[in-house]
C-alpha atoms as a PDB file:
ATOM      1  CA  UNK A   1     -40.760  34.916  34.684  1.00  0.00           C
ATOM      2  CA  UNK A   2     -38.958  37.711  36.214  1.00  0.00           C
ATOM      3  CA  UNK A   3     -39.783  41.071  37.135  1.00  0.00           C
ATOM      4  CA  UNK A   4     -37.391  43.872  38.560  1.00  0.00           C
ATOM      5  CA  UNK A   5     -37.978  45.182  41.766  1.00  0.00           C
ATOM      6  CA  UNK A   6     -38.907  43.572  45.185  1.00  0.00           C
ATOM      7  CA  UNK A   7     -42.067  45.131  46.071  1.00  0.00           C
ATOM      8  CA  UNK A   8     -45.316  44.263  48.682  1.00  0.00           C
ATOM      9  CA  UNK A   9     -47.227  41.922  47.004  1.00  0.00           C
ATOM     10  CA  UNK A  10     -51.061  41.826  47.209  1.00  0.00           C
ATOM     11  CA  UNK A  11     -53.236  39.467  46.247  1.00  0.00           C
ATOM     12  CA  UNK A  12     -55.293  39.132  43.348  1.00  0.00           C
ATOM     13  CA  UNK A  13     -58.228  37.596  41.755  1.00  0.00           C
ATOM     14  CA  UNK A  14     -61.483  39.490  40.985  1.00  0.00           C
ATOM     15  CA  UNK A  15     -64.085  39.848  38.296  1.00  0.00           C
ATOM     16  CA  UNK A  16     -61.606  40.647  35.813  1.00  0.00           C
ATOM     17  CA  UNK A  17     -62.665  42.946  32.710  1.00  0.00           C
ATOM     18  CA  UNK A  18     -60.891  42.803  29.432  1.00  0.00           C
ATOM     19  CA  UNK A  19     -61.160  44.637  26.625  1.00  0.00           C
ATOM     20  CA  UNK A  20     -60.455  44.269  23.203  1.00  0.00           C
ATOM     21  CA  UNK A  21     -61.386  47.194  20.305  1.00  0.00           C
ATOM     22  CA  UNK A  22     -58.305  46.728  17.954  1.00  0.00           C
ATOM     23  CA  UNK A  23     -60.519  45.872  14.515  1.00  0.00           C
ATOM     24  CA  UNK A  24     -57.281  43.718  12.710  1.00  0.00           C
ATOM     25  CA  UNK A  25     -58.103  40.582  11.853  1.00  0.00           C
ATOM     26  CA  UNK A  26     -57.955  38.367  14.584  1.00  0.00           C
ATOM     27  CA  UNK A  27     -59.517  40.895  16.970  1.00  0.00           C
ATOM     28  CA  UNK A  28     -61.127  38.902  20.462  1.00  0.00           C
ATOM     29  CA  UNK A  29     -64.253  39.868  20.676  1.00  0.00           C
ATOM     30  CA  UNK A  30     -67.269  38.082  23.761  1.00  0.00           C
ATOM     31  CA  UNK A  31     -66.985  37.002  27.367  1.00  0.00           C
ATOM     32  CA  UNK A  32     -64.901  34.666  29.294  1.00  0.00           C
ATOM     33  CA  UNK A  33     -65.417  33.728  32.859  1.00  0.00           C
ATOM     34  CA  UNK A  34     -62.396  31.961  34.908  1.00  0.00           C
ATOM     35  CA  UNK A  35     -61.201  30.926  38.612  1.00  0.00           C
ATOM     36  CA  UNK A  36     -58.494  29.427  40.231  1.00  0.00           C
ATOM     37  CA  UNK A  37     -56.275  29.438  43.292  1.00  0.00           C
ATOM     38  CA  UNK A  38     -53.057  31.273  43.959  1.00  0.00           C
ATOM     39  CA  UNK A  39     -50.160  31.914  46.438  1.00  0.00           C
ATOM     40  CA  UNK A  40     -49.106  35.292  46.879  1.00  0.00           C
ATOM     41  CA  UNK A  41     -45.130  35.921  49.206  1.00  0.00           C
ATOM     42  CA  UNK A  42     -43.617  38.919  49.139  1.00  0.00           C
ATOM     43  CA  UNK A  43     -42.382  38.945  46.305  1.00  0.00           C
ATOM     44  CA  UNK A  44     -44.030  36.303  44.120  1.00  0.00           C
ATOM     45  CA  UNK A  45     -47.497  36.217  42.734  1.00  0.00           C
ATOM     46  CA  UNK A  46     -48.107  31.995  42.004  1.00  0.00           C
ATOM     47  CA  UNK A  47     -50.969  31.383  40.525  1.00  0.00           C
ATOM     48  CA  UNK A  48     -51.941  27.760  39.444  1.00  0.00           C
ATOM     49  CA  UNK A  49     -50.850  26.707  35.945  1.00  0.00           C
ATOM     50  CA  UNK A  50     -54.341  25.746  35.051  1.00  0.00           C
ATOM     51  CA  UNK A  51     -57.520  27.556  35.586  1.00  0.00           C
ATOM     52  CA  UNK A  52     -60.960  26.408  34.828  1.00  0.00           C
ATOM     53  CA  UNK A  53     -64.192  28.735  33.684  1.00  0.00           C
ATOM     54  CA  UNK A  54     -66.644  29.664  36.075  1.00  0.00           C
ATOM     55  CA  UNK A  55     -69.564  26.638  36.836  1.00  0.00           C
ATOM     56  CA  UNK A  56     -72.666  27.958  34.758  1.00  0.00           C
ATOM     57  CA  UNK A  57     -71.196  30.796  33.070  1.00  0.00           C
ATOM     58  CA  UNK A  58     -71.870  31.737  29.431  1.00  0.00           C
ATOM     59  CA  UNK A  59     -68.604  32.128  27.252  1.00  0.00           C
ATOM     60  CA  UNK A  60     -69.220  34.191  23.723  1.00  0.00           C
ATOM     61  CA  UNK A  61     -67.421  35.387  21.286  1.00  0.00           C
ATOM     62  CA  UNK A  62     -63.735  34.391  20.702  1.00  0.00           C
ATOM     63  CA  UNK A  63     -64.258  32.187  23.949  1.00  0.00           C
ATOM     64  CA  UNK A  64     -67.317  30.357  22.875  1.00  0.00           C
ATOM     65  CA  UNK A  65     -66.761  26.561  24.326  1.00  0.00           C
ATOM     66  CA  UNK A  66     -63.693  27.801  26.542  1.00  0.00           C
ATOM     67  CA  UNK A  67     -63.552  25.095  29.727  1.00  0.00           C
ATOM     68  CA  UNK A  68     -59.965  26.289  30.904  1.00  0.00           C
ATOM     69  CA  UNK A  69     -56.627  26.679  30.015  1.00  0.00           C
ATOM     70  CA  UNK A  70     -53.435  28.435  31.462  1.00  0.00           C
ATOM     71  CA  UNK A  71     -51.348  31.315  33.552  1.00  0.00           C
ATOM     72  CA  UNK A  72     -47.863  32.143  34.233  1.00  0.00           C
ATOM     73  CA  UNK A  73     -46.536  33.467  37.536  1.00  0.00           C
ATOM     74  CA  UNK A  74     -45.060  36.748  38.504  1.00  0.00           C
ATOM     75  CA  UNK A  75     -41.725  35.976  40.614  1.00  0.00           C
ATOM     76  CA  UNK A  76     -39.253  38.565  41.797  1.00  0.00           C
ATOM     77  CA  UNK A  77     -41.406  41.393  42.952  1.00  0.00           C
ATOM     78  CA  UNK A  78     -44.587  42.430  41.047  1.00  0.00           C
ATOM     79  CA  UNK A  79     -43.834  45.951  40.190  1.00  0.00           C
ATOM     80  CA  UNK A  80     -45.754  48.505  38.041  1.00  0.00           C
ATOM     81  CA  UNK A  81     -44.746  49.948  34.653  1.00  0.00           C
ATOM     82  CA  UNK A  82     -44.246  48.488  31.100  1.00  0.00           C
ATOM     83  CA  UNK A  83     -43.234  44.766  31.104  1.00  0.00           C
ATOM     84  CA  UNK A  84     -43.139  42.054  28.582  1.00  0.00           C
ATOM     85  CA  UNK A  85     -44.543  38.631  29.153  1.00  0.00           C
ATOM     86  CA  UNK A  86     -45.745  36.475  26.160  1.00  0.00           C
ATOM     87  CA  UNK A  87     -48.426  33.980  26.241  1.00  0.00           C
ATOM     88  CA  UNK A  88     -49.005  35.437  30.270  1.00  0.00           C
ATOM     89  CA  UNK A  89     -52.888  33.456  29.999  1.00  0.00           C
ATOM     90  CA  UNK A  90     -53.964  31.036  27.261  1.00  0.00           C
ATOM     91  CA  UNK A  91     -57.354  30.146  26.846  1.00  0.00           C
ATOM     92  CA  UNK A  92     -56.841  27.225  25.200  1.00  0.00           C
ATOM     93  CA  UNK A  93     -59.085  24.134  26.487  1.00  0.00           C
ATOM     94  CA  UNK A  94     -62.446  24.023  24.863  1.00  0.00           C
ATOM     95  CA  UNK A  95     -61.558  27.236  22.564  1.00  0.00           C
ATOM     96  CA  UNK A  96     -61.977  26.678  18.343  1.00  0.00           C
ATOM     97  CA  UNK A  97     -59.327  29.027  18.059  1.00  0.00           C
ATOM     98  CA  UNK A  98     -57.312  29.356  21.353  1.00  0.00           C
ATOM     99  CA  UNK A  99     -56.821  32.795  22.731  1.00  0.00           C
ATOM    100  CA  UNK A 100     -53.448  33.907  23.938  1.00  0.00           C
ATOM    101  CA  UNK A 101     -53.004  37.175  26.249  1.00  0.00           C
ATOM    102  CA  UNK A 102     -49.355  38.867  26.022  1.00  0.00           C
ATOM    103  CA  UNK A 103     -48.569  41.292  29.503  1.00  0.00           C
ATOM    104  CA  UNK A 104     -47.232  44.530  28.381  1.00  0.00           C
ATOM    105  CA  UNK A 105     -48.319  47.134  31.250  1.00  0.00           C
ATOM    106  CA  UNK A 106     -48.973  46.482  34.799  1.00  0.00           C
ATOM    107  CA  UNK A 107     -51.043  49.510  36.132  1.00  0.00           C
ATOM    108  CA  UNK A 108     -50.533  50.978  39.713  1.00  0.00           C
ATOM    109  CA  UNK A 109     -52.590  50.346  42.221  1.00  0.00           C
ATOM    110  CA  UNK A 110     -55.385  52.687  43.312  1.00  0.00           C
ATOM    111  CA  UNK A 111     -55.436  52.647  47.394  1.00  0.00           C
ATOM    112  CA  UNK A 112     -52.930  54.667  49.384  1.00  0.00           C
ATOM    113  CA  UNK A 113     -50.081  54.287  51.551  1.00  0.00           C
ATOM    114  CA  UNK A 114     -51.957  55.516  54.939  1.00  0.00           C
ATOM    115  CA  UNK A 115     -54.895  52.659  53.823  1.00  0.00           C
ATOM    116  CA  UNK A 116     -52.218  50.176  54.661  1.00  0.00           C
ATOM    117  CA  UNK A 117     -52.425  51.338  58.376  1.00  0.00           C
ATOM    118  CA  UNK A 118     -56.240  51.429  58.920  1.00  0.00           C
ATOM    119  CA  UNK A 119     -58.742  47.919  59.253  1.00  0.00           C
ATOM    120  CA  UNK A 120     -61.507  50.369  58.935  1.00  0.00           C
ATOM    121  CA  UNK A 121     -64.000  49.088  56.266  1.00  0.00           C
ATOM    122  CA  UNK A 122     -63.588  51.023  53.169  1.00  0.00           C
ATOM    123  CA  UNK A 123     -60.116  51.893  53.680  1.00  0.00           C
ATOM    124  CA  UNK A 124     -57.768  51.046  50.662  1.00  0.00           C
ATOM    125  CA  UNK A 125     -54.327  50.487  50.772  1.00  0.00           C
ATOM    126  CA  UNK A 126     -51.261  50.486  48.079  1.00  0.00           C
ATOM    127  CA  UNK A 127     -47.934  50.189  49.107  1.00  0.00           C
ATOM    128  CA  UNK A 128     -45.266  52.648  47.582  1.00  0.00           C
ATOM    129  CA  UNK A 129     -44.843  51.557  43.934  1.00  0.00           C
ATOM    130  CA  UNK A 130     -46.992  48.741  44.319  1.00  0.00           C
ATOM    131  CA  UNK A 131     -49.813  47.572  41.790  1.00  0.00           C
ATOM    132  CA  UNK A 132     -52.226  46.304  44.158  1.00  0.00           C
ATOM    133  CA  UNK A 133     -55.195  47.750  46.033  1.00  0.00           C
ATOM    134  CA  UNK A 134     -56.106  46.041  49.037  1.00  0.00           C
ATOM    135  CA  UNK A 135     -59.424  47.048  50.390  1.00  0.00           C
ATOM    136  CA  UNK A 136     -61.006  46.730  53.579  1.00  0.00           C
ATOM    137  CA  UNK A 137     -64.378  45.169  53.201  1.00  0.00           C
ATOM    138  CA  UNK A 138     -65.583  44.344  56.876  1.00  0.00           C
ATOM    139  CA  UNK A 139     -64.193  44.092  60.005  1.00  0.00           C
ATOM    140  CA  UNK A 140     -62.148  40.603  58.541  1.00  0.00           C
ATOM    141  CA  UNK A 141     -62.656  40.843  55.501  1.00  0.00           C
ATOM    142  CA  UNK A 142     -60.624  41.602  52.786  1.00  0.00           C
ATOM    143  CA  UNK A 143     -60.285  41.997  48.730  1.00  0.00           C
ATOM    144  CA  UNK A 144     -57.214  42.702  46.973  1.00  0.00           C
ATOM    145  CA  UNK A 145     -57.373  43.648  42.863  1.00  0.00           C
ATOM    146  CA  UNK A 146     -54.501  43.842  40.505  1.00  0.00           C
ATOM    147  CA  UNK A 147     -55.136  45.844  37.074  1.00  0.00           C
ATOM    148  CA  UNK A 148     -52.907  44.478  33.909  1.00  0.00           C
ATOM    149  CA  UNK A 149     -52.835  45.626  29.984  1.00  0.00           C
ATOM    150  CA  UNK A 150     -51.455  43.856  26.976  1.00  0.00           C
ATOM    151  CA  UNK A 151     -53.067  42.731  23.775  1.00  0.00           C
ATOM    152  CA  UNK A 152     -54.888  39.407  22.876  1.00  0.00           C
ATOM    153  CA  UNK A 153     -54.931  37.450  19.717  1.00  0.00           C
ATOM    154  CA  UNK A 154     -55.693  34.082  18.097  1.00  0.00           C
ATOM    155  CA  UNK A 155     -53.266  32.054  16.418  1.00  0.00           C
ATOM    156  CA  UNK A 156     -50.478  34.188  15.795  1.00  0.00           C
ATOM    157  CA  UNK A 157     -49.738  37.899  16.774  1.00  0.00           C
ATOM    158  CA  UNK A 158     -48.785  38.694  13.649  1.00  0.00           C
ATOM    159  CA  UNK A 159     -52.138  38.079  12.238  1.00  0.00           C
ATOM    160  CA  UNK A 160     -53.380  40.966  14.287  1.00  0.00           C
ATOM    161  CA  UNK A 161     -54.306  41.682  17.986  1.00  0.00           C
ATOM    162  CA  UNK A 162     -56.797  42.938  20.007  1.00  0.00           C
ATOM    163  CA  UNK A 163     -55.367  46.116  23.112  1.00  0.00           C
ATOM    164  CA  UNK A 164     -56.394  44.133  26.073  1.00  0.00           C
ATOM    165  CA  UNK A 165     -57.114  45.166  29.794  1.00  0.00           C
ATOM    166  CA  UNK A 166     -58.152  43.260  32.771  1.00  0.00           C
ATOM    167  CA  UNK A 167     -58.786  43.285  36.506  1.00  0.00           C
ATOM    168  CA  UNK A 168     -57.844  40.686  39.004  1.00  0.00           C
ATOM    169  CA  UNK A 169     -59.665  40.031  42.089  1.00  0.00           C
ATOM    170  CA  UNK A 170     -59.481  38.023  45.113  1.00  0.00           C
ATOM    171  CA  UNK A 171     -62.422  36.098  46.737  1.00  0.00           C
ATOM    172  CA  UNK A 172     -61.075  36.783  50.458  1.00  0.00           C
ATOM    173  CA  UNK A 173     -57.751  37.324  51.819  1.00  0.00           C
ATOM    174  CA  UNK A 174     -56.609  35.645  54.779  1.00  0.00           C
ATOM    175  CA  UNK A 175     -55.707  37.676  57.638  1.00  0.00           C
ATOM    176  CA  UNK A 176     -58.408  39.435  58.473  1.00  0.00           C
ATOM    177  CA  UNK A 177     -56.909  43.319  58.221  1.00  0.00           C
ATOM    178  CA  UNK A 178     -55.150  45.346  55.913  1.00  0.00           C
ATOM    179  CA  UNK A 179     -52.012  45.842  58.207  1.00  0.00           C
ATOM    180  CA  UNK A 180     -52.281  41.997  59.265  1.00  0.00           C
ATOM    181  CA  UNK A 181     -51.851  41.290  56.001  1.00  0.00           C
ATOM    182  CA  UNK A 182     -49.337  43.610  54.848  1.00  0.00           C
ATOM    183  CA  UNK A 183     -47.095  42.680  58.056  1.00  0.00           C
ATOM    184  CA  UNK A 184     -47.407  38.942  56.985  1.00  0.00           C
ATOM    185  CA  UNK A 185     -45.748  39.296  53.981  1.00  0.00           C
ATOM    186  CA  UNK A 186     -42.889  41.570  54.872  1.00  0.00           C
ATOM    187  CA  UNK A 187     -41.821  39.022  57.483  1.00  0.00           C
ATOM    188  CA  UNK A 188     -41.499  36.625  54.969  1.00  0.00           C
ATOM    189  CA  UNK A 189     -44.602  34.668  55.098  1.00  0.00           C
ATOM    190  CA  UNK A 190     -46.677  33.186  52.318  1.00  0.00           C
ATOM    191  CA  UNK A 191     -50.214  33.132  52.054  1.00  0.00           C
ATOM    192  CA  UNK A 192     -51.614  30.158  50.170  1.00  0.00           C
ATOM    193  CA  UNK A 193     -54.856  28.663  49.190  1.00  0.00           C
ATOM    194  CA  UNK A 194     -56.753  32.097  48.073  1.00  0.00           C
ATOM    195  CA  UNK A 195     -59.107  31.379  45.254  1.00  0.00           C
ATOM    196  CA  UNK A 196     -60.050  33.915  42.777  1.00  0.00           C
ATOM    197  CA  UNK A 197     -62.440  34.577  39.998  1.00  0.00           C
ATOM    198  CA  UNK A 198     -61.968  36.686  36.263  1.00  0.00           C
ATOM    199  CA  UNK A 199     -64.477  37.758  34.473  1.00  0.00           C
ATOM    200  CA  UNK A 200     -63.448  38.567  30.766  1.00  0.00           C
ATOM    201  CA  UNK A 201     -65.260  40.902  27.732  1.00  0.00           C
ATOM    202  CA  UNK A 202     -64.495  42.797  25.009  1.00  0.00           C
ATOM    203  CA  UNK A 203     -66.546  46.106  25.756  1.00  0.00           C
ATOM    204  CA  UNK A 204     -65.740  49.440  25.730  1.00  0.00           C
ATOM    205  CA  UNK A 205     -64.468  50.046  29.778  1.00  0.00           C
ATOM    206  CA  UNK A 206     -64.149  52.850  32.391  1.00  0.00           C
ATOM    207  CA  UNK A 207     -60.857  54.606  33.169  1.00  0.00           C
ATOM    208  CA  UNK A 208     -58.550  52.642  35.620  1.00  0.00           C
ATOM    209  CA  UNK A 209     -59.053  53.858  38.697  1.00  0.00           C
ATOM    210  CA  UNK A 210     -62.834  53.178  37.940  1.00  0.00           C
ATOM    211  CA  UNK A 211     -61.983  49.667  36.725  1.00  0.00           C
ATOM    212  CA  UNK A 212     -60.427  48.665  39.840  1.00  0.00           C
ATOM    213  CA  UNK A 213     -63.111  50.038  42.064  1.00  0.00           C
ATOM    214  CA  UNK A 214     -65.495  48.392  39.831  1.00  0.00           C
ATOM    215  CA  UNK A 215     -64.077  45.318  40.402  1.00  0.00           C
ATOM    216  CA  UNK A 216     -63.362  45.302  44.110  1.00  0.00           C
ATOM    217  CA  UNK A 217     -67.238  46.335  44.345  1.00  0.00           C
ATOM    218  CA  UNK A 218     -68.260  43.296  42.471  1.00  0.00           C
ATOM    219  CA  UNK A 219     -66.244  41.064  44.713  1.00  0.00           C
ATOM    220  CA  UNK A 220     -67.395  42.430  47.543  1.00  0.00           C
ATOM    221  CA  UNK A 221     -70.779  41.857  46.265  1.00  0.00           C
ATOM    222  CA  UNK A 222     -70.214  38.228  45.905  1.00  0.00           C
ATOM    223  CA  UNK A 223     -68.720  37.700  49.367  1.00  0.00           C
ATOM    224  CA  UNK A 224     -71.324  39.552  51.491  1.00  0.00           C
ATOM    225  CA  UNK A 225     -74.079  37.383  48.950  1.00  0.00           C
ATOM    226  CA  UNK A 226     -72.570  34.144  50.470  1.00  0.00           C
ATOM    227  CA  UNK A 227     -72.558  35.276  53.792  1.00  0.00           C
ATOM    228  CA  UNK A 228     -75.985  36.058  54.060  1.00  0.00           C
ATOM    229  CA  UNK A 229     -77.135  32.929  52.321  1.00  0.00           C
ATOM    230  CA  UNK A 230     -75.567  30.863  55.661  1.00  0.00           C
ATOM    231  CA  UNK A 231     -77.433  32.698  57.814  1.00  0.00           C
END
């Protein structure tokens, strides 16, 4: 599907938190936890169709028995602001009642434009208008997250949904720097094979800007955790 403007892309793929307080009928309530592998350009967010839940996570609630299911891609420049994608992720695979999440709101990223410039760790960069925060783990490492809000049901819409928000966040980002990776996408280059993991529940959660830190933490987390266990 299309989106308006031509803007930097990021990257995405995090723990990604939803949540889901609407009490109608078919309100999605537990915990989901997904990964997959995307392709980011500059203007073009392609995720693969399919996605598959997390080895030796515990799905509850509305996603008890989930094993996979779908995503759409963003094409034409990710940009942020009110949207309108339906059926954007279905948990369907493995699901009693499959679980379908419409995009409505793509937040703004958190980092800022002088981030872009610095590989210092801890520095966080967002492009003018862009969604994504790109974050500057280590010395050559780094995360990117992606904050999006819509509403989740089962079945049908009409039989009631559930306000929905989530973060994205990536595993690593090749390139090594914030401004190596921004300049690699303005010139026109793709960067492919960048796996990412989403971590759903329906729980009260922070304001943005908290969210996204949250989640950027959490990846980090994970990363530095590998790295010391191959030492």
């Amino acid at each position: 599907m299309k989106l308006q403007r031509s803007l930097f892309v990021g990257l995405l793929a995090v723990p990604l938190f939803f949540h889901a307080n609407s009490a109608n009928a078919a309100a999605v309530t537990g915990e989901a936890n997904i990964a997959g592998t995307v392709t980011v350009t500059a203007n073009s967010i392609l995720f693969s169709p399919t996605f598959t839940n997390t080895p030796g996570a515990n799905e509850t609630g509305s996603f008890d028995g989930l094993t996979g299911g779908s995503i759409m891609s963003l094409t034409g420049g990710p940009v942020t602001g009110n949207t309108n994608v339906a059926g954007f992720i279905n948990f369907s695979e493995g699901v009693a009642s499959p679980v379908t999440f419409d995009l409505t709101y793509i937040a703004p990223g958190v980092g800022t434009l002088a981030g872009c410039s610095s590989s210092a760790p801890g520095a966080a960069c967002t492009p003018a208008g862009s969604p994504f925060t790109l974050f500057q783990l280590t010395s050559n490492t780094v995360i990117a997250s992606l904050q999006l809000n819509g509403s989740a049901y089962t079945d049908s819409s009409a039989t009631g949904t559930s306000n929905t928000t989530g973060i994205f966040s990536t595993q690593t980002v090749v390139g090594g720097t914030v401004p190596e990776i921004v300049a690699m996408l303005q010139s026109g280059q793709a960067i492919s094979g960048i796996t990412y993991s989403a971590s759903f529940a329906a729980s009260p959660v922070p304001e943005p800007g908290s969210m996204l830190l949250m989640g950027l933490g959490l990846a980090g987390a994970g990363i530095l955790a590998r790295r010391k266990a191959r030492v």
